[in-house]
C-alpha atoms as a PDB file:
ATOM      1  CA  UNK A   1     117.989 141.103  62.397  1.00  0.00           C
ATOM      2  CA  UNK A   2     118.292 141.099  66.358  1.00  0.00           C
ATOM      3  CA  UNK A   3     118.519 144.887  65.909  1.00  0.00           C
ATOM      4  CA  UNK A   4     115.618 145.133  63.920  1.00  0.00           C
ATOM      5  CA  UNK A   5     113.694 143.124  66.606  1.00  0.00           C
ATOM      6  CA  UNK A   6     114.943 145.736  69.754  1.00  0.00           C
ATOM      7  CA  UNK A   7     113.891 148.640  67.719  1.00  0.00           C
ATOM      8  CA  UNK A   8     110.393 147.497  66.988  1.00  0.00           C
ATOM      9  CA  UNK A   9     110.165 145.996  70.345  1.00  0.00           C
ATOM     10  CA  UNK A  10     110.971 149.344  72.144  1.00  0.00           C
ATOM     11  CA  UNK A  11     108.622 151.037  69.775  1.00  0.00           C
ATOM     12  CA  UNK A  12     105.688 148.933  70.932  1.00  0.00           C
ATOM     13  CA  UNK A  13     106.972 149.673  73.968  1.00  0.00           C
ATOM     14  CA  UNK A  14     107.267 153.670  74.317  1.00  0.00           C
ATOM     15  CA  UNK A  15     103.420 153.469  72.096  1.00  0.00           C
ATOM     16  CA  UNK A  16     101.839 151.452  75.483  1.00  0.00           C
ATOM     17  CA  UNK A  17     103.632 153.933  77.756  1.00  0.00           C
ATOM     18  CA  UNK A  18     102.231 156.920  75.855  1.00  0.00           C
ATOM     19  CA  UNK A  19      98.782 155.565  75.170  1.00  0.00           C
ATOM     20  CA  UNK A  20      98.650 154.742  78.954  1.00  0.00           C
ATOM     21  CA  UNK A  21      99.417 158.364  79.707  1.00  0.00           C
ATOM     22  CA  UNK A  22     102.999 157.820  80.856  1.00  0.00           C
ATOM     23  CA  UNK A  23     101.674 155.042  83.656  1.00  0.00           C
ATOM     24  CA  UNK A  24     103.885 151.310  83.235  1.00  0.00           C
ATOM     25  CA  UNK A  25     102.948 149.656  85.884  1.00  0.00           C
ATOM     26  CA  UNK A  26     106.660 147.452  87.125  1.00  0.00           C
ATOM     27  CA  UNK A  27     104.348 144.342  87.831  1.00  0.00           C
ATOM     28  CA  UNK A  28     100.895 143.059  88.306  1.00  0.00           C
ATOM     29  CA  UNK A  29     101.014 142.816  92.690  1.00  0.00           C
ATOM     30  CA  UNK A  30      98.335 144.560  94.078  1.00  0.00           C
ATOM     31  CA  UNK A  31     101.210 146.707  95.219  1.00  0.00           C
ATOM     32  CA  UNK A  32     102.078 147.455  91.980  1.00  0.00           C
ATOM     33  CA  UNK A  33      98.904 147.825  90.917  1.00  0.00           C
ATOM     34  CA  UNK A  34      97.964 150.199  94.025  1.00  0.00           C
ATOM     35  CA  UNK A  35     101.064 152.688  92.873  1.00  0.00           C
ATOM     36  CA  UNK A  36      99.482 152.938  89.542  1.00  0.00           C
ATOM     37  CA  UNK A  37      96.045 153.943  90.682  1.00  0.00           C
ATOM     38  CA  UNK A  38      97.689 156.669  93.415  1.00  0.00           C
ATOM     39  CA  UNK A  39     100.317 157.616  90.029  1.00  0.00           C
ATOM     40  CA  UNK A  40      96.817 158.413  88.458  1.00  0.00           C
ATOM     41  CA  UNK A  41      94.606 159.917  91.140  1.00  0.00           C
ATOM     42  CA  UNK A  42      97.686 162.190  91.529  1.00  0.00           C
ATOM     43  CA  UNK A  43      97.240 163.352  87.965  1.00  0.00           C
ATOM     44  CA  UNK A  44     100.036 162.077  86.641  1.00  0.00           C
ATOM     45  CA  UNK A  45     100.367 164.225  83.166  1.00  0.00           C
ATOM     46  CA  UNK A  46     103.668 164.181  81.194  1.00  0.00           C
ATOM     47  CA  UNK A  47     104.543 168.014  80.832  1.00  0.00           C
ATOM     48  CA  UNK A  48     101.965 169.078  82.811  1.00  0.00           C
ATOM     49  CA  UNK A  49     101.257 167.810  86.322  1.00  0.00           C
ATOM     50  CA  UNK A  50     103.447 168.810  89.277  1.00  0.00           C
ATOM     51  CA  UNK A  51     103.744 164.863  90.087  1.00  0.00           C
ATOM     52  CA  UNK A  52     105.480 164.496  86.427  1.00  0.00           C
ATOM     53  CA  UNK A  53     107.369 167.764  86.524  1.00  0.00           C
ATOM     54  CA  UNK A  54     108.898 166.249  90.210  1.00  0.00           C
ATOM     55  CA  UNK A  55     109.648 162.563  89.063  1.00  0.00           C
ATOM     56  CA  UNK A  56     106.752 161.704  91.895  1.00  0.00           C
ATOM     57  CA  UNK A  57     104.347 160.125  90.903  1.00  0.00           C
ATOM     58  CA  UNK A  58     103.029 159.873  94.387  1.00  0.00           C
ATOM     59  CA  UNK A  59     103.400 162.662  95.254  1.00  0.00           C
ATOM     60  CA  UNK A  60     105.430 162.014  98.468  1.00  0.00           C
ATOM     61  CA  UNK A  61     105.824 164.757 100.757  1.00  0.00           C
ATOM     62  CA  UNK A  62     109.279 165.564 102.720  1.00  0.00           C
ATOM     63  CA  UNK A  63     109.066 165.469 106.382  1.00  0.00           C
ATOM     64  CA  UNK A  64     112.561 165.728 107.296  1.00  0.00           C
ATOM     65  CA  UNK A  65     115.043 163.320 108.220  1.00  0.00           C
ATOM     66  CA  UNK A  66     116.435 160.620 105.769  1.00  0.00           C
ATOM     67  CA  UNK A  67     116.010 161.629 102.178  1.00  0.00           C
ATOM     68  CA  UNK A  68     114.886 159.063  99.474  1.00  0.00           C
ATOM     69  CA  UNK A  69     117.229 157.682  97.030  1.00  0.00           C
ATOM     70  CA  UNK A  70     117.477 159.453  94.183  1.00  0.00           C
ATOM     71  CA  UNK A  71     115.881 162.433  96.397  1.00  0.00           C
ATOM     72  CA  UNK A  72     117.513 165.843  94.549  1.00  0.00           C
ATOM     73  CA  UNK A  73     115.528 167.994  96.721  1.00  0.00           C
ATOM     74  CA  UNK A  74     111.757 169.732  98.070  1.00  0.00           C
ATOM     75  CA  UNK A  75     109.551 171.894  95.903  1.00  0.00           C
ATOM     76  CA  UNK A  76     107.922 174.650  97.793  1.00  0.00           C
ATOM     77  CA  UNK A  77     104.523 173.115  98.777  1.00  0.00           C
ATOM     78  CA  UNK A  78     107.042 170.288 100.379  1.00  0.00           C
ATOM     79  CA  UNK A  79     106.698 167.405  97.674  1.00  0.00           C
ATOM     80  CA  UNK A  80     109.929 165.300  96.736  1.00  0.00           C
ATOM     81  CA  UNK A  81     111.578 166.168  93.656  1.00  0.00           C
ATOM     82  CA  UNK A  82     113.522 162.851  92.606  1.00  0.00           C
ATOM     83  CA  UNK A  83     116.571 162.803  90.015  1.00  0.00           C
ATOM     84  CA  UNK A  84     114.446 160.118  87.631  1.00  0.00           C
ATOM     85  CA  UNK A  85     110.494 158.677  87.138  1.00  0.00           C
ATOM     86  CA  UNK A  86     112.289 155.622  88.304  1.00  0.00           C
ATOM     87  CA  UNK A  87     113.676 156.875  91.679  1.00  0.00           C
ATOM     88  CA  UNK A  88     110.179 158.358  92.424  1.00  0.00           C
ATOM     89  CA  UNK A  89     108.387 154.945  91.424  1.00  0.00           C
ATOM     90  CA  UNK A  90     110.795 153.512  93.732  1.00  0.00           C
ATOM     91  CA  UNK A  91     110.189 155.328  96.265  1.00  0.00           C
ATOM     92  CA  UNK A  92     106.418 155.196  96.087  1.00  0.00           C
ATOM     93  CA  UNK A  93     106.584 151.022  95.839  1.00  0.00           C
ATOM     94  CA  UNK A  94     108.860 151.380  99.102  1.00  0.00           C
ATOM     95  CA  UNK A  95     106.737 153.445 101.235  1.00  0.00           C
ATOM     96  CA  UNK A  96     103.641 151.144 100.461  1.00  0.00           C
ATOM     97  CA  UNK A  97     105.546 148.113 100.946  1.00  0.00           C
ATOM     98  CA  UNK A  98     106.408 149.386 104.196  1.00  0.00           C
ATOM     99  CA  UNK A  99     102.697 150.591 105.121  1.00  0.00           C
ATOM    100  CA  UNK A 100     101.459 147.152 103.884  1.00  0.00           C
ATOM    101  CA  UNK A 101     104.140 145.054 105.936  1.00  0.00           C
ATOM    102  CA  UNK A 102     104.288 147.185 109.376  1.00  0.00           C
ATOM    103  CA  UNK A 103     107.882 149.108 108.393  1.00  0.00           C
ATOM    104  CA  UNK A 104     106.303 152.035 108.675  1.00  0.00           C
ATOM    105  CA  UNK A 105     105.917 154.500 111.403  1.00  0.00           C
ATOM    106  CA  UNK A 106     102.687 155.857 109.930  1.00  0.00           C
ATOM    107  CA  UNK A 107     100.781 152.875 108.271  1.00  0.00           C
ATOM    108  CA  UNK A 108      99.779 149.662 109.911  1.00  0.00           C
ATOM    109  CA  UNK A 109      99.540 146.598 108.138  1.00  0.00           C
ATOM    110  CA  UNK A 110      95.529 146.573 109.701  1.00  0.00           C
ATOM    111  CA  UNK A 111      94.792 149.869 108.189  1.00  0.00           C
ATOM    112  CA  UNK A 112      92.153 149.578 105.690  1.00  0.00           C
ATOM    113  CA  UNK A 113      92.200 151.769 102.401  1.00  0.00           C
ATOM    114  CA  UNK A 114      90.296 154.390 103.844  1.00  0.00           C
ATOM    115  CA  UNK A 115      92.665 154.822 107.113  1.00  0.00           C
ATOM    116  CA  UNK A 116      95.516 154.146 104.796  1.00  0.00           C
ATOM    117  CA  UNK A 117      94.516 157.498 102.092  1.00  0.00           C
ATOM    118  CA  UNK A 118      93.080 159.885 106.163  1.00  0.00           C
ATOM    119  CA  UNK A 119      96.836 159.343 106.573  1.00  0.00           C
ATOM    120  CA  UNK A 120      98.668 159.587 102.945  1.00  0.00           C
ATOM    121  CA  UNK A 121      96.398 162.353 101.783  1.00  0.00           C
ATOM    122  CA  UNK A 122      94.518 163.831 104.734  1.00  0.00           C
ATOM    123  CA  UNK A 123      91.754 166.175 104.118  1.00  0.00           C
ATOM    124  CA  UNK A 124      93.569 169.160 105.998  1.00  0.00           C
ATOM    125  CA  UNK A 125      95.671 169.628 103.307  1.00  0.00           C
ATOM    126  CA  UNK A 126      93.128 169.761 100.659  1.00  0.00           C
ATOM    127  CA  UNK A 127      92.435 165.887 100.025  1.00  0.00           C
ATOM    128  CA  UNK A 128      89.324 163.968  99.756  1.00  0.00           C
ATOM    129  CA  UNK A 129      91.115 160.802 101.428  1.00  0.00           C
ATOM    130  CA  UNK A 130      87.215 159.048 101.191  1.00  0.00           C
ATOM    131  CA  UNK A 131      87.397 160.109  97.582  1.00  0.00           C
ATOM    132  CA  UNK A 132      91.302 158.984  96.859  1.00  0.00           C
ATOM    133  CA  UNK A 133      90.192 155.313  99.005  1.00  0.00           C
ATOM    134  CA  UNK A 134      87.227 154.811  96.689  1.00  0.00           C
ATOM    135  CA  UNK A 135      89.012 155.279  93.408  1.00  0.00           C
ATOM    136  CA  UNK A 136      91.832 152.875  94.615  1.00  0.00           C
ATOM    137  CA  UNK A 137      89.661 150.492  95.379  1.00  0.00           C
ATOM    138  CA  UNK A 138      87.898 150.727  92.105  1.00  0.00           C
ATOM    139  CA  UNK A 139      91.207 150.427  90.289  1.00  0.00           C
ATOM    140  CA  UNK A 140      92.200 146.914  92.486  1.00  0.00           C
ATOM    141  CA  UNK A 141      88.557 145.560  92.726  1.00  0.00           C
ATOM    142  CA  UNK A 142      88.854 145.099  96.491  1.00  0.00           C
ATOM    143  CA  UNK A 143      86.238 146.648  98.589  1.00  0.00           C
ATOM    144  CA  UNK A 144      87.378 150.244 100.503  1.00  0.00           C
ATOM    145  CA  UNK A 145      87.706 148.187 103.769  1.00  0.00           C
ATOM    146  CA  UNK A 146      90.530 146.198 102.800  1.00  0.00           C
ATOM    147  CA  UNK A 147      93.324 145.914 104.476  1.00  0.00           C
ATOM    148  CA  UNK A 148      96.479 147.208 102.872  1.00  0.00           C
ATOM    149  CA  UNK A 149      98.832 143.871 104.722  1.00  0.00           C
ATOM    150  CA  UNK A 150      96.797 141.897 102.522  1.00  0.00           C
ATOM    151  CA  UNK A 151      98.158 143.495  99.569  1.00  0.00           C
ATOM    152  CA  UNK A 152     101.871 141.853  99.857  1.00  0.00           C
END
């Protein structure tokens, strides 16, 4: 009976994650809720986008020095290629908690979403960070001058 219950209840399960095009969010902080609308913007397409085919959803670029857990190496345009979609996930959650509480070296806790997405996806390397703010913003229902420390 219990068995019966785990199979049906992993069904529903793997149904949401396919109907949502492979996007679970892990919680409902805006956080959380900011990874999923970058996992998106990014494209994120099981068997087809570079994000999916890396395990980075973020896309998170390699700069050198420490290497993210679950980090099994660079792709040549210089994105992360984690071991699992967990790992990347993990990874992207980490580097915006970081932004969002002044960890990082990059990000300020001040930054608003448009400073935040100059900096993450800059337009020098083919972004539309105005673009990328906007449709976070959308996707949270905060206004594109928010600032990301008041997302933790």
């Amino acid at each position: 009976m219990n068995f019966t219950l785990i199979i049906v209840g992993l069904t529903i399960a793997y149904f949401l994650f396919e109907e949502s095009g492979g996007i679970m969010s892990l919680g409902s902080s805006l956080i959380d809720r900011m990874a999923d609308a970058i996992q998106a913007f990014e494209g994120w397409q099981p068997g087809v986008s570079l994000s999916w085919k890396n395990n980075n959803p973020g896309n998170i670029k390699y700069f050198g020095g420490e290497k993210w857990q679950g980090q099994e190496g660079v792709d040549s345009r210089g994105f992360v290629i984690f071991n699992s979609y967990n790992a990347g996930r993990r990874a992207l959650i980490v580097s915006l908690t970081n932004a969002a509480t002044g960890k990082s070296g990059v990000y300020s806790p001040s930054d608003t979403l448009e400073d935040f997405f100059k900096k993450y996806a800059p337009s020098n390397d083919n972004n539309d960070p105005i673009k990328y703010a906007r449709f976070v913003a959308n996707r949270l229902g905060v206004p594109v001058d928010s600032q990301i420390g008041t997302f933790v």
